[in-house]
C-alpha atoms as a PDB file:
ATOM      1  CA  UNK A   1     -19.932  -5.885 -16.316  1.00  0.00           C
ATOM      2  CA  UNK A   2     -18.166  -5.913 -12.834  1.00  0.00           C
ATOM      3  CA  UNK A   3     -14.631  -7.127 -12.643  1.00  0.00           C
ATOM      4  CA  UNK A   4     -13.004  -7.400  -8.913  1.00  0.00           C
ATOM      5  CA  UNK A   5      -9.857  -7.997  -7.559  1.00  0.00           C
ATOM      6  CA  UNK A   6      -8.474  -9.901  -4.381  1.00  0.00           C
ATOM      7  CA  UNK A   7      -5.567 -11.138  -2.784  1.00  0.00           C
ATOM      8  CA  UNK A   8      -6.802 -14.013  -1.114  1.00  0.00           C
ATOM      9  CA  UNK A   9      -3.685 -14.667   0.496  1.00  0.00           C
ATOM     10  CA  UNK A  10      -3.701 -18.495  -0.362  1.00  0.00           C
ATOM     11  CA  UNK A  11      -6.290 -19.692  -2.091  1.00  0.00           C
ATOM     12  CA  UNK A  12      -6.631 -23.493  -0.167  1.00  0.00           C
ATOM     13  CA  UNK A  13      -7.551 -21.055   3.044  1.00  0.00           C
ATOM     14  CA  UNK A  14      -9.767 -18.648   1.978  1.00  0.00           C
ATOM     15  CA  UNK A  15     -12.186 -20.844  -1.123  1.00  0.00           C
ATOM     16  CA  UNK A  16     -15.185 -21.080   1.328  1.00  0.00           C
ATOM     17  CA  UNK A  17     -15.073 -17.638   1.810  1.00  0.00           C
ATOM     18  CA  UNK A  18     -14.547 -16.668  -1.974  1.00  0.00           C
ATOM     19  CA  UNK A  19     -17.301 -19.280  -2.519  1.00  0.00           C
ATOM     20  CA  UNK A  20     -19.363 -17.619  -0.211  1.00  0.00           C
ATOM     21  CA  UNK A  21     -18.255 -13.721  -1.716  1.00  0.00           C
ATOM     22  CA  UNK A  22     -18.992 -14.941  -5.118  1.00  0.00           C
ATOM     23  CA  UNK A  23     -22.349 -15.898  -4.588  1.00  0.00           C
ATOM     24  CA  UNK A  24     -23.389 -12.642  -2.470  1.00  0.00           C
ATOM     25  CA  UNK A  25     -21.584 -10.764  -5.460  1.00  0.00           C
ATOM     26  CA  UNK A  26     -22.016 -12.548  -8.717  1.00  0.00           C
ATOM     27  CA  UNK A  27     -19.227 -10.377 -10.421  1.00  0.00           C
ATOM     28  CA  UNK A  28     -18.339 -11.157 -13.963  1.00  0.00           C
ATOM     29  CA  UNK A  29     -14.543 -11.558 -13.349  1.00  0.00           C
ATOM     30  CA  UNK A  30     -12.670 -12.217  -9.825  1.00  0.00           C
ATOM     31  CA  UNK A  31      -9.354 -11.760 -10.116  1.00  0.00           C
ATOM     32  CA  UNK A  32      -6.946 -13.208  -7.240  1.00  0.00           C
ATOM     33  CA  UNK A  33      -3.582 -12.703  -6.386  1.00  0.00           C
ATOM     34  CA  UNK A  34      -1.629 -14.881  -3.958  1.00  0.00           C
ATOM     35  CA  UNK A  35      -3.375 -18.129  -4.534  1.00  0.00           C
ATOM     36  CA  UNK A  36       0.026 -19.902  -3.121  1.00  0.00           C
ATOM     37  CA  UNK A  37      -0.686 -23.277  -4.922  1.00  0.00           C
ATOM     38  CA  UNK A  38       0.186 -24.620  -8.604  1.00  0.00           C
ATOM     39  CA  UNK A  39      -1.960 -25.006 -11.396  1.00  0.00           C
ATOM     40  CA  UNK A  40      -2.680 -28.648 -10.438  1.00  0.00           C
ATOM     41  CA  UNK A  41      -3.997 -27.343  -7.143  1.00  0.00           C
ATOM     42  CA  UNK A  42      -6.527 -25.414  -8.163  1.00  0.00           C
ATOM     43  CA  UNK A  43      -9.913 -25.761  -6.965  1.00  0.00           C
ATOM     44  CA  UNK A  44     -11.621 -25.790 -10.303  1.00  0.00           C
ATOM     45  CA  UNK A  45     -14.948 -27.846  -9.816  1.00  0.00           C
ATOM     46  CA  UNK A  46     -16.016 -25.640  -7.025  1.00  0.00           C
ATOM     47  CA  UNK A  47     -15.461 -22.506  -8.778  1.00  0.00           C
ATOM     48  CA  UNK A  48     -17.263 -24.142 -12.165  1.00  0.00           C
ATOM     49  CA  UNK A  49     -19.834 -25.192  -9.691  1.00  0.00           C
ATOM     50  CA  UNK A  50     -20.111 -21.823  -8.311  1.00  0.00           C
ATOM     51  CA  UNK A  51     -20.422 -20.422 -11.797  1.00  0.00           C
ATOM     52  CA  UNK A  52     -17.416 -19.514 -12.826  1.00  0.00           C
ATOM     53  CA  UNK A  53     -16.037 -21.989 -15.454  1.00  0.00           C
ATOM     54  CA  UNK A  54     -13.791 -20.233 -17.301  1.00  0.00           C
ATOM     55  CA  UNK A  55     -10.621 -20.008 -15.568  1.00  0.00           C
ATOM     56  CA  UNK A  56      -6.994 -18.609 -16.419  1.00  0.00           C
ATOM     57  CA  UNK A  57      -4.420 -19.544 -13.765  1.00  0.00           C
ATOM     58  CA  UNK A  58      -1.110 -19.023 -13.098  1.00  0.00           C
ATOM     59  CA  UNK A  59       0.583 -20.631  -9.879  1.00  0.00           C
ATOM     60  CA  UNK A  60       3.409 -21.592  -7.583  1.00  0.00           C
ATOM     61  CA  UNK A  61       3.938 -23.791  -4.835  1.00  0.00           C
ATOM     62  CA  UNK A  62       3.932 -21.830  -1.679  1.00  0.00           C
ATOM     63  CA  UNK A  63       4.170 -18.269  -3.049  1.00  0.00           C
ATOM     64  CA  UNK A  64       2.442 -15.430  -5.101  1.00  0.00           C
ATOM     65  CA  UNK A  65       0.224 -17.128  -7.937  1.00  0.00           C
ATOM     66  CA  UNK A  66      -2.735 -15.315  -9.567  1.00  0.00           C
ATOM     67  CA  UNK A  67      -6.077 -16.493 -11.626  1.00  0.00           C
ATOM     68  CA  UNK A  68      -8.788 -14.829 -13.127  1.00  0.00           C
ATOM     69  CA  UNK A  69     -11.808 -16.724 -12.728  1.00  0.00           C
ATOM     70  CA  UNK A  70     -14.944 -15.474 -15.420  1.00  0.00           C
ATOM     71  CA  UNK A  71     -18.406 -16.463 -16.049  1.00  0.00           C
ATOM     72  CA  UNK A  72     -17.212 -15.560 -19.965  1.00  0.00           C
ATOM     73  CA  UNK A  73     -15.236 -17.766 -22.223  1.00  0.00           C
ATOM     74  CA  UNK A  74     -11.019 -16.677 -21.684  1.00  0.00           C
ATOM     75  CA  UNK A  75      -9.373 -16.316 -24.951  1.00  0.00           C
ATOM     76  CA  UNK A  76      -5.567 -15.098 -25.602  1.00  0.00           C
ATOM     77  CA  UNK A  77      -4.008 -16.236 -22.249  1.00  0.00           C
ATOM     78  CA  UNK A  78      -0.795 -14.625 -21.488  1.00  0.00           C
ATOM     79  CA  UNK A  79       1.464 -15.259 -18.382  1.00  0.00           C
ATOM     80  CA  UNK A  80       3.622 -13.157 -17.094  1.00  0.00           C
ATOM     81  CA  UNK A  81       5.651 -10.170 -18.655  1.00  0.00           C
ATOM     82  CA  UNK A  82       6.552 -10.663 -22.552  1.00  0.00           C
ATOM     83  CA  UNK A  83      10.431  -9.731 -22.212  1.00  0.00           C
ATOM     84  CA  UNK A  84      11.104 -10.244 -18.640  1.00  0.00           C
ATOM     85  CA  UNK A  85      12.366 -13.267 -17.352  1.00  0.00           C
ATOM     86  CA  UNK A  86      10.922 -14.078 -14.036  1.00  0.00           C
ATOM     87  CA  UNK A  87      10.646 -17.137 -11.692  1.00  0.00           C
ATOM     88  CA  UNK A  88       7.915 -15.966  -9.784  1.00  0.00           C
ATOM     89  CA  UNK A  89       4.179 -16.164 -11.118  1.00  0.00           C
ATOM     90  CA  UNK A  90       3.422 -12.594 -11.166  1.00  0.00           C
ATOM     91  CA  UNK A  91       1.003 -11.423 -13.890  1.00  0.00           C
ATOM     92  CA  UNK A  92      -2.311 -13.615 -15.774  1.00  0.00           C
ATOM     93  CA  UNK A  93      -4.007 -11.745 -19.094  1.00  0.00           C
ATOM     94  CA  UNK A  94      -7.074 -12.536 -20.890  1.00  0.00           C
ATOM     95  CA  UNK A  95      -9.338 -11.170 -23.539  1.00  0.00           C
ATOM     96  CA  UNK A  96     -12.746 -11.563 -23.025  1.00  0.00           C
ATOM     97  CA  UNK A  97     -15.868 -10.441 -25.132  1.00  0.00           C
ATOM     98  CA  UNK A  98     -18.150  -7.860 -24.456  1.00  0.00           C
ATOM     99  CA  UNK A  99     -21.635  -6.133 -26.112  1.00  0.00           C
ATOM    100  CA  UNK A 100     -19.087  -3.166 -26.427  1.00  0.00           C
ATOM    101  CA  UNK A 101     -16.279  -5.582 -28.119  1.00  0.00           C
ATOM    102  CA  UNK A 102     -13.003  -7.239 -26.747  1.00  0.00           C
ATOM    103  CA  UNK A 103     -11.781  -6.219 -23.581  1.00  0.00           C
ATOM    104  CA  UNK A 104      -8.481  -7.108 -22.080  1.00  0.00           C
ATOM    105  CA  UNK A 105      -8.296  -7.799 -18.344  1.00  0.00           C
ATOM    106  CA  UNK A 106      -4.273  -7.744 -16.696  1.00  0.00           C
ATOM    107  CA  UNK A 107      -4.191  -8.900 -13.365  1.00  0.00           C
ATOM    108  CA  UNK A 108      -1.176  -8.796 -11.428  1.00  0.00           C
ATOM    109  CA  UNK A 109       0.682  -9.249  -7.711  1.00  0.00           C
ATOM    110  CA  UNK A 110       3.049  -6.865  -7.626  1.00  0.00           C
ATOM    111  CA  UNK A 111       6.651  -7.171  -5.950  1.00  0.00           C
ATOM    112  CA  UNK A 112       6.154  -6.056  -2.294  1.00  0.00           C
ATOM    113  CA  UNK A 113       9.861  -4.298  -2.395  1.00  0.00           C
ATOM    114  CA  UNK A 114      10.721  -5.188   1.008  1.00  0.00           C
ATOM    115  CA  UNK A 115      12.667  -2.261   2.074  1.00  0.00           C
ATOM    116  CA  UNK A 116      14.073   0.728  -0.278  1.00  0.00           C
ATOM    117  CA  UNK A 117      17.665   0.328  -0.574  1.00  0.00           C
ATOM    118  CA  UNK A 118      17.629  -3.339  -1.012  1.00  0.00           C
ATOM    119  CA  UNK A 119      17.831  -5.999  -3.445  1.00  0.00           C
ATOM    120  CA  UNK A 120      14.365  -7.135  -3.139  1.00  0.00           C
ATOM    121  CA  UNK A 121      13.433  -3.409  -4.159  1.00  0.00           C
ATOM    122  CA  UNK A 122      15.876  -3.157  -7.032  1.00  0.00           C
ATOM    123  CA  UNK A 123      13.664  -6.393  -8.642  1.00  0.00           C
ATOM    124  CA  UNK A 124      10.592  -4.191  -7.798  1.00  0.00           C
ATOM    125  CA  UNK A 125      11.621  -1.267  -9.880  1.00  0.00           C
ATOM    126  CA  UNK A 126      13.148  -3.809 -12.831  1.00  0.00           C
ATOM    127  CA  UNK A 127       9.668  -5.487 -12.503  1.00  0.00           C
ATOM    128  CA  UNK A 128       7.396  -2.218 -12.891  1.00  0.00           C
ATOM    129  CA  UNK A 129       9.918  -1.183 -15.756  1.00  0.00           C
ATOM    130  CA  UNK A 130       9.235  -4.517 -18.146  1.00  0.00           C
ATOM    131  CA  UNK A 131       5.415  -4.569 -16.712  1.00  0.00           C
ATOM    132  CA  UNK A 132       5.413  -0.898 -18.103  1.00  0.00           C
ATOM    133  CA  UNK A 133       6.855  -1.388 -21.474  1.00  0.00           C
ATOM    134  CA  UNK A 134       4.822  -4.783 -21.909  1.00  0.00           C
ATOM    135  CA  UNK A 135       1.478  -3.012 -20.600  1.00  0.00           C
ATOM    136  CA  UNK A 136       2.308  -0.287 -23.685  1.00  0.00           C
ATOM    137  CA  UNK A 137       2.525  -2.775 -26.089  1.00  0.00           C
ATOM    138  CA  UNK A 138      -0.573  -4.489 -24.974  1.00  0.00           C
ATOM    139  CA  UNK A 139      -2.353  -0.845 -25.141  1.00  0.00           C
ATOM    140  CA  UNK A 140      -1.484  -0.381 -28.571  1.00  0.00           C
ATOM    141  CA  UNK A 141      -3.257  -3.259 -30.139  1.00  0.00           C
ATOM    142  CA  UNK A 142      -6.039  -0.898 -29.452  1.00  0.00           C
ATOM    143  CA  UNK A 143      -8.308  -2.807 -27.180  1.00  0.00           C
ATOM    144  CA  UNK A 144      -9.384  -1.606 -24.086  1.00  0.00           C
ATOM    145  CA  UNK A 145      -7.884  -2.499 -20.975  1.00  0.00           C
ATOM    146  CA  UNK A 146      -8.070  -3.380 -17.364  1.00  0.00           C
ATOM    147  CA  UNK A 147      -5.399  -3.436 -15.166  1.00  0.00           C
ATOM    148  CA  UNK A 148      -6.227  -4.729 -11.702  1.00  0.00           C
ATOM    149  CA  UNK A 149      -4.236  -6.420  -8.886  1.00  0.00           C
ATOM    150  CA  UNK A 150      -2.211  -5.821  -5.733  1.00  0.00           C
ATOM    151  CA  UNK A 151       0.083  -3.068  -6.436  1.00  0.00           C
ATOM    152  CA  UNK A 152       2.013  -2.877  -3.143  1.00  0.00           C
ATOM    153  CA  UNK A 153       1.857   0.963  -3.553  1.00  0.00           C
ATOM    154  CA  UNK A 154      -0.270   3.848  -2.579  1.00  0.00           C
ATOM    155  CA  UNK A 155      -0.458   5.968  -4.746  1.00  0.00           C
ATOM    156  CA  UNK A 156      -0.578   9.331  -2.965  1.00  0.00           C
ATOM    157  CA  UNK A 157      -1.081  10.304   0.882  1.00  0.00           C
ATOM    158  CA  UNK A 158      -4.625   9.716   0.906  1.00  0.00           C
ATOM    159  CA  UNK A 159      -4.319   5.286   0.522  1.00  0.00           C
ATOM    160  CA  UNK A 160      -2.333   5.509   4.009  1.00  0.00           C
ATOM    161  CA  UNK A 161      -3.613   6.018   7.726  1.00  0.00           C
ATOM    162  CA  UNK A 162       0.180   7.528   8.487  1.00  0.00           C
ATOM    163  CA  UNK A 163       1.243   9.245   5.561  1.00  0.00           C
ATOM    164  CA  UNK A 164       4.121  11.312   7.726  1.00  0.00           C
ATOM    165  CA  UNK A 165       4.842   8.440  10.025  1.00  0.00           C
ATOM    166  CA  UNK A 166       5.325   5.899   6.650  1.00  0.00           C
ATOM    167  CA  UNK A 167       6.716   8.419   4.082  1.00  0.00           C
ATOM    168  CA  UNK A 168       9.935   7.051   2.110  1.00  0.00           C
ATOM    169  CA  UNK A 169       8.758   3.615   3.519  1.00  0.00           C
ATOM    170  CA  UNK A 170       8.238   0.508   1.709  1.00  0.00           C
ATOM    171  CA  UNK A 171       4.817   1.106  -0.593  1.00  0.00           C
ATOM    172  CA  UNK A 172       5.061   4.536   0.250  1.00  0.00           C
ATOM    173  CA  UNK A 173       8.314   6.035  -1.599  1.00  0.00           C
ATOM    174  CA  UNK A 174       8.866   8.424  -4.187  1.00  0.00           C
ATOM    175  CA  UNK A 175      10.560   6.096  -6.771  1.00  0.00           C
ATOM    176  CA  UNK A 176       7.162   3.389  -6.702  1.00  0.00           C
ATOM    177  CA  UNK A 177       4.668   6.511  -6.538  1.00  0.00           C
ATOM    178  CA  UNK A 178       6.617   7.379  -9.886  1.00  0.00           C
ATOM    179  CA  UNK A 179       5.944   4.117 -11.144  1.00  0.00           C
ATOM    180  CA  UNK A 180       2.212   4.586 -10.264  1.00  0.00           C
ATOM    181  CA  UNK A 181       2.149   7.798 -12.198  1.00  0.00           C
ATOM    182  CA  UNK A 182       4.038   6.466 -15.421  1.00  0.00           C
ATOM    183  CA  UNK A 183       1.314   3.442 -15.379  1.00  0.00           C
ATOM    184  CA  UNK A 184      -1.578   6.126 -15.618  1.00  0.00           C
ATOM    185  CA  UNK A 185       0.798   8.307 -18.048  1.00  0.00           C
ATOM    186  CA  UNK A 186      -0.085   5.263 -20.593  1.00  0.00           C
ATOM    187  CA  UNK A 187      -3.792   6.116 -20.414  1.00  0.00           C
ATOM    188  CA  UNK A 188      -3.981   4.641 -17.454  1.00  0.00           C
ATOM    189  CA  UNK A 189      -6.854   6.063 -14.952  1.00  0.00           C
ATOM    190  CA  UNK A 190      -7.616   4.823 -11.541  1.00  0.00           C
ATOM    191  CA  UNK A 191     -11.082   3.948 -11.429  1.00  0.00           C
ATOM    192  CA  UNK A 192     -11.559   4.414  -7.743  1.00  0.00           C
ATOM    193  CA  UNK A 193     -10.350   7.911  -7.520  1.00  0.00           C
ATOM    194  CA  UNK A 194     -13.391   9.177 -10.669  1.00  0.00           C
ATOM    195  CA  UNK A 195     -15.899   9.278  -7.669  1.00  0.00           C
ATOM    196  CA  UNK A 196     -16.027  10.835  -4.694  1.00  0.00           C
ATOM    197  CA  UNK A 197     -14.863   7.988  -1.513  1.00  0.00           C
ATOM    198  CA  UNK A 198     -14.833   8.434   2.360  1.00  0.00           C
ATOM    199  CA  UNK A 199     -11.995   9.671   4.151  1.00  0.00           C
ATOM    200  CA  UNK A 200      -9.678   6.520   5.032  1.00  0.00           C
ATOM    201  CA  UNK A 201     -10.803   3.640   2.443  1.00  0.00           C
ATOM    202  CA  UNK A 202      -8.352   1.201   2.336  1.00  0.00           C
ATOM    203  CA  UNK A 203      -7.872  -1.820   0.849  1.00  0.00           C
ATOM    204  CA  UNK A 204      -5.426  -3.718   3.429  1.00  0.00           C
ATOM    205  CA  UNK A 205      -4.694  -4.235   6.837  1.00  0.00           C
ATOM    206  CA  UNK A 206      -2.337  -5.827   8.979  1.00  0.00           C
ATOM    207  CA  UNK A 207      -2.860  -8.897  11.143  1.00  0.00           C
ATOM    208  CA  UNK A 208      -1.215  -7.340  13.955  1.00  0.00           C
ATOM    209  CA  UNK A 209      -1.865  -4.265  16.689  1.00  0.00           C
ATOM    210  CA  UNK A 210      -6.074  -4.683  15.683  1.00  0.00           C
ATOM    211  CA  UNK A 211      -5.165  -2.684  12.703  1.00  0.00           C
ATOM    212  CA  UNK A 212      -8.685  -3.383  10.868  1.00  0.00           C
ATOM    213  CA  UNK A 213     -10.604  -2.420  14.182  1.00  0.00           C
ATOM    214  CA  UNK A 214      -8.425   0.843  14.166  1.00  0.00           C
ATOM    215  CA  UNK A 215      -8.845   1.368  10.510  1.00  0.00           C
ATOM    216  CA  UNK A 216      -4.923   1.226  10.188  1.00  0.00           C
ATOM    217  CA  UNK A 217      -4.769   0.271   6.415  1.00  0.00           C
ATOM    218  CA  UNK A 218      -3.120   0.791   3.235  1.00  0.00           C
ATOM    219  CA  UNK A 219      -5.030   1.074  -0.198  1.00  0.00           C
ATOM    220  CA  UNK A 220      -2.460  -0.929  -2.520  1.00  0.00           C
ATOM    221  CA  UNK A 221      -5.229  -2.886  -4.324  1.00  0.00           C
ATOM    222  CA  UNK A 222      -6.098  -0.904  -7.412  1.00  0.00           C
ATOM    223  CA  UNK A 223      -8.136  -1.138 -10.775  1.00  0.00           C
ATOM    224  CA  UNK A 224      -6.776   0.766 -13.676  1.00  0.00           C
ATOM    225  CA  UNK A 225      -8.681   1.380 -16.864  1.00  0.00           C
ATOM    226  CA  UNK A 226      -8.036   2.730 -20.358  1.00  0.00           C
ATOM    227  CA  UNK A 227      -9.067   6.292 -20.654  1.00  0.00           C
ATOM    228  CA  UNK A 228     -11.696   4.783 -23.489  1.00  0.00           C
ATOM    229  CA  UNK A 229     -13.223   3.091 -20.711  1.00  0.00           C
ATOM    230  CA  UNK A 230     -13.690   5.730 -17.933  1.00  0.00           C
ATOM    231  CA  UNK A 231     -17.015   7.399 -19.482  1.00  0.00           C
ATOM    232  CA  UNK A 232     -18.333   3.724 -19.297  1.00  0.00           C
ATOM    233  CA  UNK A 233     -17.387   3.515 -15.207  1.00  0.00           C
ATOM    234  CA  UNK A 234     -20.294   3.731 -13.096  1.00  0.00           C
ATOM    235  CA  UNK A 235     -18.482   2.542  -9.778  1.00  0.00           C
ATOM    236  CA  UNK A 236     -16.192   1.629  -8.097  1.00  0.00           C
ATOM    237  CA  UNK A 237     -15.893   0.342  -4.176  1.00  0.00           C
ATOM    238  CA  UNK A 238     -13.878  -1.360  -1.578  1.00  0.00           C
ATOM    239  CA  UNK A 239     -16.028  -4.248  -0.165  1.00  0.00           C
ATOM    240  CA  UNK A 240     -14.949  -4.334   3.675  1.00  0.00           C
ATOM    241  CA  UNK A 241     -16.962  -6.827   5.084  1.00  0.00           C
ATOM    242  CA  UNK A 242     -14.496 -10.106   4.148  1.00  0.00           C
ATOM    243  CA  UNK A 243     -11.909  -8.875   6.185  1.00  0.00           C
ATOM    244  CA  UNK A 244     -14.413  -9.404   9.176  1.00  0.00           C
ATOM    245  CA  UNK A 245     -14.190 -13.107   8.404  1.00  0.00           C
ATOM    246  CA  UNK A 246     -12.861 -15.532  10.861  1.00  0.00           C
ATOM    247  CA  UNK A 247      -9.202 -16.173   9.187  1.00  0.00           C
ATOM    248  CA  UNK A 248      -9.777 -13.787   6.780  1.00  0.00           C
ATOM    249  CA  UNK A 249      -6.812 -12.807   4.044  1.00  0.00           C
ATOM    250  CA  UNK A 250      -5.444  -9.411   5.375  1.00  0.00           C
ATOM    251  CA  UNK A 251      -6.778  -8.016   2.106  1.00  0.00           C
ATOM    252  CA  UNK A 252     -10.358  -7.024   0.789  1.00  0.00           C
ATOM    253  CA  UNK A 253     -12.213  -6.862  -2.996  1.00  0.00           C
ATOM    254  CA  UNK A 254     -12.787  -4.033  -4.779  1.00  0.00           C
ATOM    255  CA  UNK A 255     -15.278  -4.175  -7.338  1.00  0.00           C
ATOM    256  CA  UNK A 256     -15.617  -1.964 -10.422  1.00  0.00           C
ATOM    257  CA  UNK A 257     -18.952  -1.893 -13.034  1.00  0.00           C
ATOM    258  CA  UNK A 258     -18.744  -1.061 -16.847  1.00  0.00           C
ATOM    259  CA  UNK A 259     -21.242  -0.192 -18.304  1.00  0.00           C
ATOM    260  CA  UNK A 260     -20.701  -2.240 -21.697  1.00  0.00           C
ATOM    261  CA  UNK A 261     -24.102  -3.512 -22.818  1.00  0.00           C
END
């Protein structure tokens, strides 16, 4: 099974060119972030015609909004985080079945934070606090689980091209690396990091200064798996070549495979 992740970075912009991914990649799961459109928006013939009718969406006019689109039936749909109230359209979950039983999928846009020190950072570290205690009770029901999304946070020095330059900057300070670690201290493990990756493998770039040509990136777009799963990982990898696209969305997938047959 192969489950990726995406922020599209609006969703009415970028569908040819997920049309177009999905059918160079026929992954079992896509989940998007950033699909800036509601529910009544979405494009769901053309992703049923492109194969993927089952389809759990979450989304706002104008900002954040995320989806998981699946060739699998969705069952158990959950939006956003049980015991935090929140405006914004933030987190989609969904069970789906597997040779190796249930499997829950968590997909998520993190709050970007802004700047440390301010209030749009204080509702970053309230945020990671309920998605915390919510992800724990998930975890205990004892199904495995998949955490995926864009976390707005590297997680050490190697996801940056400037770790000095940035350090104790927005996606780069102590208290959100923290919040990385206490994910994983769940049984968290982040499935990119099991195999050995090139120097520099990011996941996001800016639109400004060239900063794709110059490999000037960030990795904030992560997949997270229950320590059950990680014998049954057999990849993970950034796919690059979308953010050559002609208005392409400043991020790129990255694509894990289970082995769950």
């Amino acid at each position: 099974m192969k489950i990726a992740t995406w922020n599209v970075n609006s969703l009415a912009i970028r569908l040819p060119q997920v049309v177009e991914w999905l059918s160079a990649h026929p992954v079992d799961l896509l989940c998007l972030q950033e699909l800036k459109l509601t529910e009544d928006k979405f494009p769901l013939e053309a992703l049923q015609a492109a194969g993927y009718g089952h389809c759990a969406v979450f989304g706002q006019k104008t900002y954040n909004g995320v989806a998981i689109l699946s060739r699998h039936p969705l069952e158990n749909v959950h939006r956003n985080i049980a015991g935090f109230e929140d405006e914004q359209a933030r987190v989609v979950a969904a069970t789906v079945h597997t040779p190796a039983g249930p499997l829950r999928v968590v997909n998520g846009y993190f709050v970007n934070g802004q700047a440390p020190g301010s209030d749009k950072f204080a509702y970053k570290m309230r945020w990671l606090d309920g998605l915390r205690q919510w992800l724990a009770a998930e975890m205990s029901l004892g199904a495995p689980l998949v955490l995926v999304g864009d976390f707005n946070i590297t997680a050490d020095d190697r996801d940056t091209h400037d770790p000095e330059g940035l350090r104790e900057t927005i996606h780069h300070t102590s208290e959100e690396r923290e919040q990385f670690q206490a994910l994983l201290s769940l049984g968290l493990v982040d499935a990119f990091r099991l195999f050995e990756q090139p120097e520099k493998s990011y996941s996001w770039w800016d639109y400004r200064e060239m900063a794709f040509r110059r490999n000037k990136g960030l990795r904030i777009d992560h997949i997270l798996v229950s320590q059950a799963l990680q014998p049954r990982v057999r990849s993970c990898v950034i796919d690059r070549a979308p953010r050559k696209n002609e208005r392409p969305s400043d991020h790129t997938p990255v694509v894990v495979e289970l082995d769950l047959g």
